[in-house]
C-alpha atoms as a PDB file:
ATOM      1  CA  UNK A   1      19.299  41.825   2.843  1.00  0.00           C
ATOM      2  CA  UNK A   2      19.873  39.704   0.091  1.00  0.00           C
ATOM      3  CA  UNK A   3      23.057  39.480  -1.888  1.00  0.00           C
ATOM      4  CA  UNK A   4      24.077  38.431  -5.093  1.00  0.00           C
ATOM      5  CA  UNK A   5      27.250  38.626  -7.095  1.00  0.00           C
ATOM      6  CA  UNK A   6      26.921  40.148 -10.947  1.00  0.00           C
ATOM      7  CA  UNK A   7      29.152  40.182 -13.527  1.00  0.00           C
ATOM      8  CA  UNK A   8      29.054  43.715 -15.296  1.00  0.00           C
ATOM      9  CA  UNK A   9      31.543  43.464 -18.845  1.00  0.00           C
ATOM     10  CA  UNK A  10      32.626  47.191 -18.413  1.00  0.00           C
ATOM     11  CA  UNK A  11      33.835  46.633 -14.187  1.00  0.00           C
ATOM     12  CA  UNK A  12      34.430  43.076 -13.791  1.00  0.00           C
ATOM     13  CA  UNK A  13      32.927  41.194 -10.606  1.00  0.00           C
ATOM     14  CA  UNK A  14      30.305  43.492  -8.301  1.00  0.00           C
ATOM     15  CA  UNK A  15      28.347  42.044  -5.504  1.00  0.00           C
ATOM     16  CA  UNK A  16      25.129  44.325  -5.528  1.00  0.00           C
ATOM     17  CA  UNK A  17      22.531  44.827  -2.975  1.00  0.00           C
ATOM     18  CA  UNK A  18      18.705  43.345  -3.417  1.00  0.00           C
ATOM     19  CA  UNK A  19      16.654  45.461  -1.966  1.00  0.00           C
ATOM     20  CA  UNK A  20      13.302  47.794  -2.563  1.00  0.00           C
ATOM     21  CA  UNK A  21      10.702  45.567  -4.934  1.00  0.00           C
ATOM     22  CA  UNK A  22      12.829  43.839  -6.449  1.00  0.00           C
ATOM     23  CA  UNK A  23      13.890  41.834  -2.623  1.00  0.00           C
ATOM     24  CA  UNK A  24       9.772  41.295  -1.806  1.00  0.00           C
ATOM     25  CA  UNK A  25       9.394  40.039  -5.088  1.00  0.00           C
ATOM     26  CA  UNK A  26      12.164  37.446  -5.060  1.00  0.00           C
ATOM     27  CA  UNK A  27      10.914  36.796  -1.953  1.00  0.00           C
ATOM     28  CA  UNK A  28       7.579  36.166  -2.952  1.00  0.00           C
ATOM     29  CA  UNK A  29       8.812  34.290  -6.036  1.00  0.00           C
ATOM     30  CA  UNK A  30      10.852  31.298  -4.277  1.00  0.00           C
ATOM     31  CA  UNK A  31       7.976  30.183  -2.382  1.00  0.00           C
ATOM     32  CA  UNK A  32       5.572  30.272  -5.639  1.00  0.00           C
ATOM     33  CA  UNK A  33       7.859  28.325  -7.489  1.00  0.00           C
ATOM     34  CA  UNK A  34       8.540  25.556  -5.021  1.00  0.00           C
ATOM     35  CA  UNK A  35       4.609  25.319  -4.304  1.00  0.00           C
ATOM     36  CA  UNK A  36       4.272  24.928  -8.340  1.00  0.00           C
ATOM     37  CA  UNK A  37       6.771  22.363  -8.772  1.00  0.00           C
ATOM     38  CA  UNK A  38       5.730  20.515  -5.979  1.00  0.00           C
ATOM     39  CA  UNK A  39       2.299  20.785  -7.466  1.00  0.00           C
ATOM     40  CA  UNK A  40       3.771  19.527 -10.394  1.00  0.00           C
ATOM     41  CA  UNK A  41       5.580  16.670  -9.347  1.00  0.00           C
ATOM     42  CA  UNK A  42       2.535  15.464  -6.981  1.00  0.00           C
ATOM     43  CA  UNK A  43       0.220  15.538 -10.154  1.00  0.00           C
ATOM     44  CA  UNK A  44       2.661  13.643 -12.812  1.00  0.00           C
ATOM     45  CA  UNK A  45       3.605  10.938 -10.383  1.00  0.00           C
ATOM     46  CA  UNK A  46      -0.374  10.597  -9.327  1.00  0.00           C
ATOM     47  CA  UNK A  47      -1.589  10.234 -12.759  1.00  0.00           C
ATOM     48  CA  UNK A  48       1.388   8.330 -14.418  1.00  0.00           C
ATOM     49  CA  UNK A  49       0.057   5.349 -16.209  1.00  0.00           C
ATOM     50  CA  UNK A  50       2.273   2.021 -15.872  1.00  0.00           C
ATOM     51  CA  UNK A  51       2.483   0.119 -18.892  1.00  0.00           C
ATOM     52  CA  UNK A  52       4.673  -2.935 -17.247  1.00  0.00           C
ATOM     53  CA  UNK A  53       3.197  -5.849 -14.679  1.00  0.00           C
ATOM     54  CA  UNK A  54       6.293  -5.559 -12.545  1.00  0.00           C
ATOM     55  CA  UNK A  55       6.138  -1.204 -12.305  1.00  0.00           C
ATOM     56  CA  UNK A  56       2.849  -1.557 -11.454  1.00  0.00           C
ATOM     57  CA  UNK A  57       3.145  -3.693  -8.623  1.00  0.00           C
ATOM     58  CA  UNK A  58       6.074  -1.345  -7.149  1.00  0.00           C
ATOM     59  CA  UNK A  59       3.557   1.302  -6.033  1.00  0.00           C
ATOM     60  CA  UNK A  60       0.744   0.368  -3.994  1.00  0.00           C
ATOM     61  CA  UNK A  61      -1.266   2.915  -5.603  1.00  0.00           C
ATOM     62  CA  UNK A  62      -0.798   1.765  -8.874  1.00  0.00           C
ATOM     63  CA  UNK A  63      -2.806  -1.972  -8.070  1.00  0.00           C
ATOM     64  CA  UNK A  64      -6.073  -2.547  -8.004  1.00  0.00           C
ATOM     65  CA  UNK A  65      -5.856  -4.568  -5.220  1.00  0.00           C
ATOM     66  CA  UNK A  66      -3.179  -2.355  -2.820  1.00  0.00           C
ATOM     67  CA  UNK A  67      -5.413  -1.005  -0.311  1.00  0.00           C
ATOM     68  CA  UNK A  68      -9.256  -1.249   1.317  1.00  0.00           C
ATOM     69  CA  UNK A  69     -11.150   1.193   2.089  1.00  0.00           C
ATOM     70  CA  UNK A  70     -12.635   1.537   5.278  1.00  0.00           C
ATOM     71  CA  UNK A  71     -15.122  -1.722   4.825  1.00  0.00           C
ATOM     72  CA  UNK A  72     -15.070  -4.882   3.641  1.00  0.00           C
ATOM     73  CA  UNK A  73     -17.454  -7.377   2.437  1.00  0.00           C
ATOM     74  CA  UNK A  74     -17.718 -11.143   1.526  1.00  0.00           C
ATOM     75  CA  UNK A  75     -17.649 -12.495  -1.650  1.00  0.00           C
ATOM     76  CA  UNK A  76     -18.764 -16.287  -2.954  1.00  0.00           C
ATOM     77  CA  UNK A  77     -14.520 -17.185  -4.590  1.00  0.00           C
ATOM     78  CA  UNK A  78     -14.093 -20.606  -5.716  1.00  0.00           C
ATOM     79  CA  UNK A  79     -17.006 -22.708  -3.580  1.00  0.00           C
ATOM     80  CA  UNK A  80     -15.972 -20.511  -0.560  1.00  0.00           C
ATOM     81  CA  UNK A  81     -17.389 -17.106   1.344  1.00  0.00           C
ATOM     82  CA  UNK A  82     -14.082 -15.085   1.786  1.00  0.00           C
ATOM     83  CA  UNK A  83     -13.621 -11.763   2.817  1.00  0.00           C
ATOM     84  CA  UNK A  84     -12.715  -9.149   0.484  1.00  0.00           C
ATOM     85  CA  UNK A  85     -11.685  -5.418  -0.257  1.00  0.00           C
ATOM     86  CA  UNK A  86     -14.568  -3.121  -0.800  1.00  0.00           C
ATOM     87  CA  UNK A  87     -13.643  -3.473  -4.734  1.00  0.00           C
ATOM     88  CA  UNK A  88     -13.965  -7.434  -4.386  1.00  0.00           C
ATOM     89  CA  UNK A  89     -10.258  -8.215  -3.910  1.00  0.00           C
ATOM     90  CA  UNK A  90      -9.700 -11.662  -1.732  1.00  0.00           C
ATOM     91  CA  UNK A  91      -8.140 -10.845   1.471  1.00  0.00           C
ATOM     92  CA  UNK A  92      -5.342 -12.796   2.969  1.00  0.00           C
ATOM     93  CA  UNK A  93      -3.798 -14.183   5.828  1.00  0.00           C
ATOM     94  CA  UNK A  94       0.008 -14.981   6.284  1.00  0.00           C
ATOM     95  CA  UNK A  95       0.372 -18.287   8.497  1.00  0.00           C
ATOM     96  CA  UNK A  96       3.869 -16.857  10.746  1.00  0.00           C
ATOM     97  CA  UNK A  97       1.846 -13.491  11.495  1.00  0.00           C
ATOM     98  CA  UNK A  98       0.372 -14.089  15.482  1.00  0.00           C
ATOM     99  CA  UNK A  99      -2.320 -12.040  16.554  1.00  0.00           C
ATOM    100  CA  UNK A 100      -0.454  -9.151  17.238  1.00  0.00           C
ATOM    101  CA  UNK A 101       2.870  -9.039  14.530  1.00  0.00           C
ATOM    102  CA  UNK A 102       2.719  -8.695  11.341  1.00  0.00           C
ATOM    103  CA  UNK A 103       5.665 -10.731   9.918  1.00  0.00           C
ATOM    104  CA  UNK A 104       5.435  -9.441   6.205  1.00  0.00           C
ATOM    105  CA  UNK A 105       7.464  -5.979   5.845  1.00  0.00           C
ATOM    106  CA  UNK A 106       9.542  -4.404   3.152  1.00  0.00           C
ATOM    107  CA  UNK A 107       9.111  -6.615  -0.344  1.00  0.00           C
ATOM    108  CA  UNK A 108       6.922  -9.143   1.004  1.00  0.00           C
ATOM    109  CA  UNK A 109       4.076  -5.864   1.713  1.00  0.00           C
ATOM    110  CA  UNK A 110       5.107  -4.476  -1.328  1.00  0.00           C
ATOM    111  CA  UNK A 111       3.403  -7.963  -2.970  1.00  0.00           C
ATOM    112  CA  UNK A 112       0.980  -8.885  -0.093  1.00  0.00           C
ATOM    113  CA  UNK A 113      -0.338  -5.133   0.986  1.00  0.00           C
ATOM    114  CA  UNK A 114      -1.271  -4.778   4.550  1.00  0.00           C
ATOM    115  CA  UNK A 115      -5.270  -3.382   4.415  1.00  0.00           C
ATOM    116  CA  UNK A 116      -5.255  -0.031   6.262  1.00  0.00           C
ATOM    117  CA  UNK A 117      -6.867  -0.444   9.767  1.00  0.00           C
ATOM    118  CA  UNK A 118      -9.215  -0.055  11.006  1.00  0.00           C
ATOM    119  CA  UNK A 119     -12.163  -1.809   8.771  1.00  0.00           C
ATOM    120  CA  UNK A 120     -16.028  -3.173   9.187  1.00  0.00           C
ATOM    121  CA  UNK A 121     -18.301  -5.427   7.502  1.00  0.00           C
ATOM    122  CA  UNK A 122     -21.870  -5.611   7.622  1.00  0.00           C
ATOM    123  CA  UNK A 123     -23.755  -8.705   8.575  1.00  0.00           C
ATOM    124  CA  UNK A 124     -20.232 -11.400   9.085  1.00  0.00           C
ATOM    125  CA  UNK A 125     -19.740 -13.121  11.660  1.00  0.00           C
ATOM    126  CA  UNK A 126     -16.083 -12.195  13.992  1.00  0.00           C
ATOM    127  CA  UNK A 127     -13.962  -9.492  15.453  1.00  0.00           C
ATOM    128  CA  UNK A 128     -11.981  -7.107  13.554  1.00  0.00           C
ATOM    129  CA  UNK A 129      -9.225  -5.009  14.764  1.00  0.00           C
ATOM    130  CA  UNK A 130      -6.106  -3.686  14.276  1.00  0.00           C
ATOM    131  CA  UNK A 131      -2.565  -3.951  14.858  1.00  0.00           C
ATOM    132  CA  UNK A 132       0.239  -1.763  14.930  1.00  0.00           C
ATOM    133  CA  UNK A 133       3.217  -2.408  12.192  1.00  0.00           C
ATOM    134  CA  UNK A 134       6.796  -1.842  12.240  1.00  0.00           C
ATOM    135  CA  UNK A 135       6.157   1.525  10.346  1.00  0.00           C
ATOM    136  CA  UNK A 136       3.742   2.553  12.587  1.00  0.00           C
ATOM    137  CA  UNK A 137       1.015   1.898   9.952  1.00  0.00           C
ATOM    138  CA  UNK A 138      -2.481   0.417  11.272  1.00  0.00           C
ATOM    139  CA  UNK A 139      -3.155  -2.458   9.838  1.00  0.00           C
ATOM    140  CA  UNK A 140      -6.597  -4.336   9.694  1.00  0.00           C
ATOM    141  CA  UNK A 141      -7.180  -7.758  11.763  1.00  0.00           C
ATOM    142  CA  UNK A 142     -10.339 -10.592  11.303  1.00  0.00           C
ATOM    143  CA  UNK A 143     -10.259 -12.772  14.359  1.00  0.00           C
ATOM    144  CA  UNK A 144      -6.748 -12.291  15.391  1.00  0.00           C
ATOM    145  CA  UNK A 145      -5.572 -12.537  11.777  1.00  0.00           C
ATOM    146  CA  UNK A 146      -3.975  -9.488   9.895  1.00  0.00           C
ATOM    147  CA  UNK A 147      -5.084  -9.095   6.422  1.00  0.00           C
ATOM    148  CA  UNK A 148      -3.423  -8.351   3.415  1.00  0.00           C
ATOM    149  CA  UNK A 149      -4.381  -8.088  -0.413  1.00  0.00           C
ATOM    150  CA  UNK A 150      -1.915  -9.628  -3.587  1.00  0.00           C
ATOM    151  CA  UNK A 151      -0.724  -7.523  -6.381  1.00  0.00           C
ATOM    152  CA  UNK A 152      -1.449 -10.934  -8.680  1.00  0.00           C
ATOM    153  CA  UNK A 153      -5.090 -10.613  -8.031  1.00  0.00           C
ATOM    154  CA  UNK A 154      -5.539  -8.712 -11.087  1.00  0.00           C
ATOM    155  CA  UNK A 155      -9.333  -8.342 -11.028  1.00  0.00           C
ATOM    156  CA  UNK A 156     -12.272  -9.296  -8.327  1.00  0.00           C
ATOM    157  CA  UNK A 157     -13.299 -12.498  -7.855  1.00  0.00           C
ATOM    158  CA  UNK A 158      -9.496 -13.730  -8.165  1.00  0.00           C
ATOM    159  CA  UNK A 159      -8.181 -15.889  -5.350  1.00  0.00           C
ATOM    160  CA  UNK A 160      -4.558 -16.680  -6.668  1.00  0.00           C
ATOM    161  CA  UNK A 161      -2.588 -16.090  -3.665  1.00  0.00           C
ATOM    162  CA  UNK A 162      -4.278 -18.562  -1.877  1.00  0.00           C
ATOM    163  CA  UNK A 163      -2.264 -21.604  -0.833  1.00  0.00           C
ATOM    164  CA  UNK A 164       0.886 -19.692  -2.170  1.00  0.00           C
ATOM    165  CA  UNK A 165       3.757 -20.631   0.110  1.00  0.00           C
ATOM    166  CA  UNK A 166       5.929 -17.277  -0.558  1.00  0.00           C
ATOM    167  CA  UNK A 167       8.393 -14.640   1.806  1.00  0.00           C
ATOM    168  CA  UNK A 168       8.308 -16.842   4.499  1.00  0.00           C
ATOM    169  CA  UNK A 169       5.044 -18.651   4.835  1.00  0.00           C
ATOM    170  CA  UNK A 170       1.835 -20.466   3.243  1.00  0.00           C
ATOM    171  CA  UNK A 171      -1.041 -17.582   2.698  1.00  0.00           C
ATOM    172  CA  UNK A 172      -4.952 -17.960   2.672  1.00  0.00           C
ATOM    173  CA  UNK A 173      -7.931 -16.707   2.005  1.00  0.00           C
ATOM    174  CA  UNK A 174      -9.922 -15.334   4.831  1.00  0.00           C
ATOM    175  CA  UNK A 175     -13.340 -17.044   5.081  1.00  0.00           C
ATOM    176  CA  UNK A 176     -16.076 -15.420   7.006  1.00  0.00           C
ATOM    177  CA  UNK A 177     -15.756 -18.225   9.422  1.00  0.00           C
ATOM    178  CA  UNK A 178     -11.984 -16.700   9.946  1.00  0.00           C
ATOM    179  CA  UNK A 179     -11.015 -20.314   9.552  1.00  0.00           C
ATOM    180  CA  UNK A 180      -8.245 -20.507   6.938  1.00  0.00           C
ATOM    181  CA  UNK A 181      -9.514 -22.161   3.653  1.00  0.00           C
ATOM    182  CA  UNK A 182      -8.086 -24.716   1.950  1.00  0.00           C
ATOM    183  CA  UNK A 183      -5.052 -24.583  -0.259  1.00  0.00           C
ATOM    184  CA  UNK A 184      -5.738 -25.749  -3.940  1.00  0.00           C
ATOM    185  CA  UNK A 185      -5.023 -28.899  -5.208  1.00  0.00           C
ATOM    186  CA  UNK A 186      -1.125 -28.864  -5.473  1.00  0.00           C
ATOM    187  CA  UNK A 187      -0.967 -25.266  -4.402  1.00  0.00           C
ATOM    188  CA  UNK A 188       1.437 -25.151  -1.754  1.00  0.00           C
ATOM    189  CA  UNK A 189       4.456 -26.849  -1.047  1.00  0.00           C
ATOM    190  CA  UNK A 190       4.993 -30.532   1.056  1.00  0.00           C
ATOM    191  CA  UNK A 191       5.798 -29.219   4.430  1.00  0.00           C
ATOM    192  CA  UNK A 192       4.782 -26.173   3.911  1.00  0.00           C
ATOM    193  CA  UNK A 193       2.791 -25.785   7.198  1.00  0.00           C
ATOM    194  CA  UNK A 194      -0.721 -25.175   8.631  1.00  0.00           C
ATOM    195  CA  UNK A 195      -3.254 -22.895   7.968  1.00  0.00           C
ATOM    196  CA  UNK A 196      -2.026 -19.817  10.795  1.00  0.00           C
ATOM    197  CA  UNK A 197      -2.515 -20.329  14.708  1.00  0.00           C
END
């Protein structure tokens, strides 16, 4: 039985017995309201509109370029054939990654999302796979390299991570070759490394 203490004006403090209707329906009640405000919360956050560059890059579901879906496809970006997300987002590749470790975790994947594994792409040329991060997460591979998309691609067609040296290491474009394509002219950094492994 549920309990609750009441304070009556006439006899001071009384605990009084819940029980009858009154218990089911508090019972029922708690649940209902939880559900709603969960319900609510779930549907504000979903559909809150960021008005800031930097908010919207704190949420991978707030950039365009966070996540691909289930396939990928080439796209012709700056002279070359690269991969990209099934909205036309360049996919990356992080030169200390190795075939099977992801080296970019915590802030770096909040800038550099890993794609969701596993993915496919009609008519191109290589193996993809997956990998399995430090969360647990599966993460997308082309030819031993994990892929990633950047929060400053801002539209399709954009290829501005590429040649970025940044958390760690140089990135690239994936071209359907799985080669690593060329860093623009003054793009990355002297010393700044090789094109992956």
């Amino acid at each position: 039985m549920t309990t609750r203490k009441i304070l009556d004006r006439d006899h001071g403090d009384e605990t009084r017995r819940i029980s009858g209707p009154a218990r089911v329906r508090l019972l029922l009640a708690l649940p209902a309201a939880a559900g709603a405000a969960a319900a609510l919360a779930a549907c504000s956050s979903a559909g809150a509109a960021s008005s800031s560059p930097a908010a919207a890059s704190s949420s991978s579901s707030s950039s365009p370029a966070a996540a691909a879906a289930s396939t990928v496809k080439t796209a012709q970006i700056g002279g070359a054939t690269v991969l990209t997300s099934s909205k036309g987002f360049t996919l990356y590749s992080f030169a200390p990654d190795t075939p099977t470790t992801s080296k970019c975790n915590g802030t770096c994947a909040a800038n550099w999302p890993p794609v969701k594994g596993p993915v496919t792409a009609a008519g191109v040329t290589g193996t993809f796979g997956t990998i399995k991060r430090s969360d647990g997460s599966a993460q997308a591979t082309f030819d031993g390299h994990p892929l990633y998309t950047f929060v400053g691609d801002t539209a399709p067609g954009q290829a501005t991570g590429n040649g970025l040296n940044a958390a760690g290491g140089v990135w690239h474009e994936i071209t359907t070759s799985a080669s690593t394509a060329p860093a623009p002219a003054g793009g990355s950094t002297p010393g700044s490394g090789g094109g992956g492994y």
